[in-house]
PDB file of N, CA and C in Angstrom:
ATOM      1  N   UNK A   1     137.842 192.164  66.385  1.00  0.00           N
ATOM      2  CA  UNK A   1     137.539 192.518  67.762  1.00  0.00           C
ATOM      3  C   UNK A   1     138.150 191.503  68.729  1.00  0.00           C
ATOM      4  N   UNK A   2     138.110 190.377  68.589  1.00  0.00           N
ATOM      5  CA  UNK A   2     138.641 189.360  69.635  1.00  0.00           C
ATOM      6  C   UNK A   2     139.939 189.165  69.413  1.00  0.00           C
ATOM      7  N   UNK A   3     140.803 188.992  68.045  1.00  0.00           N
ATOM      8  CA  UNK A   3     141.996 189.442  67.813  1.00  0.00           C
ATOM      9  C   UNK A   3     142.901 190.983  68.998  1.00  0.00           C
ATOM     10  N   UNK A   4     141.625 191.852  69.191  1.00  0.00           N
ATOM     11  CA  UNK A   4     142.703 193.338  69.789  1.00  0.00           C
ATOM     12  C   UNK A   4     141.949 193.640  71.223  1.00  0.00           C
ATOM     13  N   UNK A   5     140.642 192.746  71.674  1.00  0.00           N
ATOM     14  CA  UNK A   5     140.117 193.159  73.180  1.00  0.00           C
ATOM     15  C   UNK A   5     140.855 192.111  74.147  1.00  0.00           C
ATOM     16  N   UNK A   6     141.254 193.585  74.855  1.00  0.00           N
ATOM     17  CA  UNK A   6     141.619 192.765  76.322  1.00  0.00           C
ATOM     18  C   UNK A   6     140.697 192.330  77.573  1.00  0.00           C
ATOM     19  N   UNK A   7     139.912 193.249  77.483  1.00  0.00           N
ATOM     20  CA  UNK A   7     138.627 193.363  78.114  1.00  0.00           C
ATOM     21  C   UNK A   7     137.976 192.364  78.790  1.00  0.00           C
ATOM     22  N   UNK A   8     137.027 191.787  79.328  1.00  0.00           N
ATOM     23  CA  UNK A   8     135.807 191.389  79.261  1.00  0.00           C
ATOM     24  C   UNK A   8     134.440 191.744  77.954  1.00  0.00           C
ATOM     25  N   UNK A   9     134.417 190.497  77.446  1.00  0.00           N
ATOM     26  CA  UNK A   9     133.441 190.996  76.679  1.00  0.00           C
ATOM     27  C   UNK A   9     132.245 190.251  76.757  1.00  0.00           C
ATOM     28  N   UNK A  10     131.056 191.152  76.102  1.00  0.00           N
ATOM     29  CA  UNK A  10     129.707 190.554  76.195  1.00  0.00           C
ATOM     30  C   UNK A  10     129.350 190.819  74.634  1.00  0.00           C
ATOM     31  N   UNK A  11     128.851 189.340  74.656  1.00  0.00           N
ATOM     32  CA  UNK A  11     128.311 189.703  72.539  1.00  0.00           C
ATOM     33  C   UNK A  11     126.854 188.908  72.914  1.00  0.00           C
ATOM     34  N   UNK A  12     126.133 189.767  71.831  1.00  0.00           N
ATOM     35  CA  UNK A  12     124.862 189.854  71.945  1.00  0.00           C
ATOM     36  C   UNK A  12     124.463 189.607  69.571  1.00  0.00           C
ATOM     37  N   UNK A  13     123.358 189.455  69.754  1.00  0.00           N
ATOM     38  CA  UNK A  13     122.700 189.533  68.908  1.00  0.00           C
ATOM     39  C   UNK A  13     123.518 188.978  67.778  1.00  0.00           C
ATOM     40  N   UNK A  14     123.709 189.500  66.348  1.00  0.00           N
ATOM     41  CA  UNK A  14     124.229 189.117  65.350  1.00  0.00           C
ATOM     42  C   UNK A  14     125.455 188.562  65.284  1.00  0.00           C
ATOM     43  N   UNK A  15     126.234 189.090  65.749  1.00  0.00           N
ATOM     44  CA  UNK A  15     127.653 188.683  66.220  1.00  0.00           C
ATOM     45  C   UNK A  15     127.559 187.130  66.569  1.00  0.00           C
ATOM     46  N   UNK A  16     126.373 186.736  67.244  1.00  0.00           N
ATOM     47  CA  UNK A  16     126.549 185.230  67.916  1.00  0.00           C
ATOM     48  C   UNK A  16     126.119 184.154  66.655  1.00  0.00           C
ATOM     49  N   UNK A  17     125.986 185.054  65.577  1.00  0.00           N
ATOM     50  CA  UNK A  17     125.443 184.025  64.024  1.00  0.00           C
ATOM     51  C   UNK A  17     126.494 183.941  63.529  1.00  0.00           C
ATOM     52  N   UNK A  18     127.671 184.306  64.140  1.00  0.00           N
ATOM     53  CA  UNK A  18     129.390 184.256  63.180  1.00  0.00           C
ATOM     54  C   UNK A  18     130.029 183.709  63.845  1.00  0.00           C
ATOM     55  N   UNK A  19     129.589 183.039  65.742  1.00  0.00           N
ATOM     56  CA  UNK A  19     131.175 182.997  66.296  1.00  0.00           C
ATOM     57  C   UNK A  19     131.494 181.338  65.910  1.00  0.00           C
ATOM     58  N   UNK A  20     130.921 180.306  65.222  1.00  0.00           N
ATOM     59  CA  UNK A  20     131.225 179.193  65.023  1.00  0.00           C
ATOM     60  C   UNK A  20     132.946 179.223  64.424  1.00  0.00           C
ATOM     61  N   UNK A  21     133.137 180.128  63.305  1.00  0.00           N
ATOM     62  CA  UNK A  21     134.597 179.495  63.036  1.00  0.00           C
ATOM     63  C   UNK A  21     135.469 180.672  64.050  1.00  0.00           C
ATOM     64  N   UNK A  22     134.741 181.297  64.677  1.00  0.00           N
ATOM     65  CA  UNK A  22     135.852 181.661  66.131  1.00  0.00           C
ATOM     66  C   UNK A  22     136.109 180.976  67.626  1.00  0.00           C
ATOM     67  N   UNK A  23     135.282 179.969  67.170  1.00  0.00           N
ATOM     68  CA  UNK A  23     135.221 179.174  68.815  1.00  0.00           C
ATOM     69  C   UNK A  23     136.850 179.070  69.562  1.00  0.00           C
ATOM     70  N   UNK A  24     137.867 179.215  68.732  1.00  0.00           N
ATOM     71  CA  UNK A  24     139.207 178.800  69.527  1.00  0.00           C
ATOM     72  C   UNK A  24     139.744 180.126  70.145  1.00  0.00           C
ATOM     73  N   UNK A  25     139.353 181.167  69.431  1.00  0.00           N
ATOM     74  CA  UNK A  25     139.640 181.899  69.250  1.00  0.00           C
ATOM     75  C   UNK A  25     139.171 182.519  71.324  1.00  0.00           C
ATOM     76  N   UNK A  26     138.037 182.306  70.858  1.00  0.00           N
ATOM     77  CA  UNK A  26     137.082 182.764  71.878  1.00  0.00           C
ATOM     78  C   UNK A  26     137.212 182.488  73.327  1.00  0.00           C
ATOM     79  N   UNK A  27     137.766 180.698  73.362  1.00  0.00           N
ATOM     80  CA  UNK A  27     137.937 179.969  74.575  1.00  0.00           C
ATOM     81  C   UNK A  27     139.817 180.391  74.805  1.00  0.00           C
ATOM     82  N   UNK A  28     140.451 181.034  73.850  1.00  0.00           N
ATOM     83  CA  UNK A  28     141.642 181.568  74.406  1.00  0.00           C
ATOM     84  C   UNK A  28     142.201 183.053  74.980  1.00  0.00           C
ATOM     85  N   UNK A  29     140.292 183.467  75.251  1.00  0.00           N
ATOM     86  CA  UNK A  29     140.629 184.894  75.787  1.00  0.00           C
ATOM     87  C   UNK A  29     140.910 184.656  77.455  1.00  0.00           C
ATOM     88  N   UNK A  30     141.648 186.048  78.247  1.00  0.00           N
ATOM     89  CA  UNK A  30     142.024 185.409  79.084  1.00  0.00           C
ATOM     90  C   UNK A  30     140.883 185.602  80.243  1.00  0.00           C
ATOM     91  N   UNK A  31     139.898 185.961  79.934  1.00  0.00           N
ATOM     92  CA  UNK A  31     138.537 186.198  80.735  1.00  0.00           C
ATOM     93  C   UNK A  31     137.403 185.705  79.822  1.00  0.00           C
ATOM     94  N   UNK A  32     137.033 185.055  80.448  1.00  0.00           N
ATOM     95  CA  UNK A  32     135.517 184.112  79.435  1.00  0.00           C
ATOM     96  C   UNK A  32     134.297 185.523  79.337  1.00  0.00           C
ATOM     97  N   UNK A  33     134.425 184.887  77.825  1.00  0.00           N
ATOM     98  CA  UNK A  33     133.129 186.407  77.132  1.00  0.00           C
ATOM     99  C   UNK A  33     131.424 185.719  77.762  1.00  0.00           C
ATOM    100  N   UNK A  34     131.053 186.759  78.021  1.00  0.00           N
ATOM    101  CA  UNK A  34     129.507 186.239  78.442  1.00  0.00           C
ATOM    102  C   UNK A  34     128.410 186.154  77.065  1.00  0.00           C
ATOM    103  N   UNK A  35     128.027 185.241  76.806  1.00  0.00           N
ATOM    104  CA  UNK A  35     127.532 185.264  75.796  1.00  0.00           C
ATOM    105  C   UNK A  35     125.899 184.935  75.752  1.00  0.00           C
ATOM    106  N   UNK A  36     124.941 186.142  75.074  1.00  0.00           N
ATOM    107  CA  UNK A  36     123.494 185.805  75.430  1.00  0.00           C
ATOM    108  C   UNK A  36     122.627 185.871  74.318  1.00  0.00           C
ATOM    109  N   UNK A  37     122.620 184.532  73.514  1.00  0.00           N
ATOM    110  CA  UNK A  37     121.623 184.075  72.387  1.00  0.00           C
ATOM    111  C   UNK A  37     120.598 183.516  72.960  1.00  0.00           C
ATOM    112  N   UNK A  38     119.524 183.940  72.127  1.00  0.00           N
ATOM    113  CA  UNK A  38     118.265 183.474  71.927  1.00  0.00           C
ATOM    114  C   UNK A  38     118.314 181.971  71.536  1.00  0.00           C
ATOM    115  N   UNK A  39     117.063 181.370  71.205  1.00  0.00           N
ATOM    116  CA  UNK A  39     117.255 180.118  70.505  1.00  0.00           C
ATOM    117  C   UNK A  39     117.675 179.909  69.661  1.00  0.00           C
ATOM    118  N   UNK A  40     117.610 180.581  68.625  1.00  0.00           N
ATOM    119  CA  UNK A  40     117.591 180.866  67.440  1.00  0.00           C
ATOM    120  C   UNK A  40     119.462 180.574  67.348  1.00  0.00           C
ATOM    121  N   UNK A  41     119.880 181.791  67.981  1.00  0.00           N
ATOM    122  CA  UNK A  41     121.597 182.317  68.087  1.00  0.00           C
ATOM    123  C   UNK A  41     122.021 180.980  68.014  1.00  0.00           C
ATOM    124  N   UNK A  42     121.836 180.417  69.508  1.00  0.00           N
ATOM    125  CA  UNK A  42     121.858 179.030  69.970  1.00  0.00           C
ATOM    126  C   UNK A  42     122.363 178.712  68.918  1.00  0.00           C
ATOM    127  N   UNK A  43     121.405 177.988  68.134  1.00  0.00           N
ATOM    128  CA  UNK A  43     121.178 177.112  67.412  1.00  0.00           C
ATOM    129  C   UNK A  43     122.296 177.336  66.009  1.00  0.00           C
ATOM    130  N   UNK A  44     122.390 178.296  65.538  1.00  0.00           N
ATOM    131  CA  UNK A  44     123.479 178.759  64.618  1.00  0.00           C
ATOM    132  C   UNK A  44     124.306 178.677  65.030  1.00  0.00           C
ATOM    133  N   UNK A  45     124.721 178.963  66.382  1.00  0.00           N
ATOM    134  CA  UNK A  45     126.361 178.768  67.409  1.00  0.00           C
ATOM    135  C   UNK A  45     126.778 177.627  67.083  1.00  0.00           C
ATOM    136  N   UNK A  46     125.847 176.557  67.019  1.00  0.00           N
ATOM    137  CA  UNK A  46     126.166 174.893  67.219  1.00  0.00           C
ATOM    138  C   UNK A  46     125.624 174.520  66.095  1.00  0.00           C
ATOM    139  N   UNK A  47     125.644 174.828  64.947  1.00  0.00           N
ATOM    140  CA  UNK A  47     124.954 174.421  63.690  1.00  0.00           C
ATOM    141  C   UNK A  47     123.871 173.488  63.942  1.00  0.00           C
ATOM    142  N   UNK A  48     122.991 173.388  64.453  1.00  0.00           N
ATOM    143  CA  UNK A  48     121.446 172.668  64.492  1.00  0.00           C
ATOM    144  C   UNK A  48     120.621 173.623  64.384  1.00  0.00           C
ATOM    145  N   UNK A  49     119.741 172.438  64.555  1.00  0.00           N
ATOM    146  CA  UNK A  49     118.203 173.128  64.452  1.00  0.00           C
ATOM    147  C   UNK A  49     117.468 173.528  65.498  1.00  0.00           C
ATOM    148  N   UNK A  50     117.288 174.551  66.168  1.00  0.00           N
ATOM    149  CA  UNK A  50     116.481 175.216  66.644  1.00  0.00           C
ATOM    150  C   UNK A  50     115.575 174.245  67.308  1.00  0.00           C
ATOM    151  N   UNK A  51     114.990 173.323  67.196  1.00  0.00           N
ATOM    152  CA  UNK A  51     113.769 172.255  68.074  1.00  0.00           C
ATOM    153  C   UNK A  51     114.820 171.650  68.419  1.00  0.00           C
ATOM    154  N   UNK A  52     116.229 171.004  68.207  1.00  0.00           N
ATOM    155  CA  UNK A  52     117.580 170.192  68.974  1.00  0.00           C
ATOM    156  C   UNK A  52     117.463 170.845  70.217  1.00  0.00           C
ATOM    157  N   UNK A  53     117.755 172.110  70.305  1.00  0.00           N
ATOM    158  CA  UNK A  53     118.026 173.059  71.136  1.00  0.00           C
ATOM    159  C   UNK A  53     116.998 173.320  72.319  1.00  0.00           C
ATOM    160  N   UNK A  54     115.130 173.250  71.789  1.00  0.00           N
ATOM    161  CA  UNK A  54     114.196 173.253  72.763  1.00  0.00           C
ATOM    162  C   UNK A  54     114.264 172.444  73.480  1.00  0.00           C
ATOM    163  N   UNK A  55     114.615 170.739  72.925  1.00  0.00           N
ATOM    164  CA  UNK A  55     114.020 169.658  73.667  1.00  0.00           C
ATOM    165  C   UNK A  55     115.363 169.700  74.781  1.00  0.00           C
ATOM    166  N   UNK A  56     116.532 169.851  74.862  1.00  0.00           N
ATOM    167  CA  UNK A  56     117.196 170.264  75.445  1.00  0.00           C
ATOM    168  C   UNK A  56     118.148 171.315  76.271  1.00  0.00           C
ATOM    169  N   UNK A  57     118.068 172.293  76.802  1.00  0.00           N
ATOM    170  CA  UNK A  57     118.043 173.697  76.550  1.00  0.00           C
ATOM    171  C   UNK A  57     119.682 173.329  77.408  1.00  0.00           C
ATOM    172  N   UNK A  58     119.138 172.900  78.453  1.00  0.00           N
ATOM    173  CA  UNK A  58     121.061 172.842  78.951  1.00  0.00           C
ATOM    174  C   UNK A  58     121.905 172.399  78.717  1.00  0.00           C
ATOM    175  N   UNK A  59     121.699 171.088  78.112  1.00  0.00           N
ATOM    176  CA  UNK A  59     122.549 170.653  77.363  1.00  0.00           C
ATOM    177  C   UNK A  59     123.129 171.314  76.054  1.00  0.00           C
ATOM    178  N   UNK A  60     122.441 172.308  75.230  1.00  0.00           N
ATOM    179  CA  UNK A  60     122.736 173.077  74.503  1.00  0.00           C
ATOM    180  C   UNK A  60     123.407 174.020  74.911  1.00  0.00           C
ATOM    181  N   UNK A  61     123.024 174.488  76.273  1.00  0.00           N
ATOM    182  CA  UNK A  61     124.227 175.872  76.660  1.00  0.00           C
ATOM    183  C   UNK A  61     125.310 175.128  77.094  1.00  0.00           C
ATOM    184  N   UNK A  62     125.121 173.870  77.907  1.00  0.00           N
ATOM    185  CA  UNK A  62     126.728 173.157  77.979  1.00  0.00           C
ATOM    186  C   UNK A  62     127.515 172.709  76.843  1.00  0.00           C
ATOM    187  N   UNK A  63     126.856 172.624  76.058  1.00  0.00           N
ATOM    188  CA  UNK A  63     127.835 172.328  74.580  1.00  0.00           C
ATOM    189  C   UNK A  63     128.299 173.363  74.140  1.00  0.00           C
ATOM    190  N   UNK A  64     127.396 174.803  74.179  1.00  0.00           N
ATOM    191  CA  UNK A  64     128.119 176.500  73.312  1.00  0.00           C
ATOM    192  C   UNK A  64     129.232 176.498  74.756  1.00  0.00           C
ATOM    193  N   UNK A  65     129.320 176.298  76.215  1.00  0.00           N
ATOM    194  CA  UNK A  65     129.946 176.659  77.212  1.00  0.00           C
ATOM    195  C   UNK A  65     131.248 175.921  76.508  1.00  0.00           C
ATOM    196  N   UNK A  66     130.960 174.648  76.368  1.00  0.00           N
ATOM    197  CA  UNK A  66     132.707 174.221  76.089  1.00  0.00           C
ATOM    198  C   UNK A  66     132.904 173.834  74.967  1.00  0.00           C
ATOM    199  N   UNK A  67     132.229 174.933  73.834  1.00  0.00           N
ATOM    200  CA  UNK A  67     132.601 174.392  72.610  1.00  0.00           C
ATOM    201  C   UNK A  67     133.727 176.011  72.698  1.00  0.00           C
ATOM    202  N   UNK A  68     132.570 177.204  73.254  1.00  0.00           N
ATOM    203  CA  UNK A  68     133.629 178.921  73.131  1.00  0.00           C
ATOM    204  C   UNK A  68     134.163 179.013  74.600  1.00  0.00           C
ATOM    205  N   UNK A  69     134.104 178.382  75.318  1.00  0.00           N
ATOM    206  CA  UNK A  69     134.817 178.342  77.048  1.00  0.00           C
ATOM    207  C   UNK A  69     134.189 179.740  77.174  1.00  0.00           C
ATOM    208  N   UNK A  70     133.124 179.900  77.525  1.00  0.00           N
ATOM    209  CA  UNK A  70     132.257 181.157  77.700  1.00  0.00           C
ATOM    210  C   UNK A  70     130.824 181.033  78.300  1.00  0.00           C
TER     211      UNK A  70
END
């Protein structure tokens, strides 16, 4: 999918438990994908643990922001 969309895209749910070995992939589309995980997602996005992620919540979305430029 990110290989053939030109689009704008929005990924949701399961999809956000796989995009770790697509992160380059992701930050070289030419419109940033909106991306909306739970904690949980979060936390698989950035390989931690789930309480990393509570005690800090923005700092966790600023790390998925410029780890997938999204």
């Amino acid at each position: 999918l990110l290989a053939l969309c030109e689009a704008q895209l929005v990924l949701d749910a399961a999809v956000l438990m796989d995009l770790s070995s697509h992160a380059d992939r992701l930050r070289s589309l030419a419109r940033p994908a909106v991306l909306t995980p739970h904690i949980g997602e979060l936390a698989a996005m950035l390989a931690c643990d789930a309480a990393k992620i509570e005690q800090d919540r923005l700092g966790a979305v600023q790390a998925a922001s410029d780890r997938f430029g999204a």
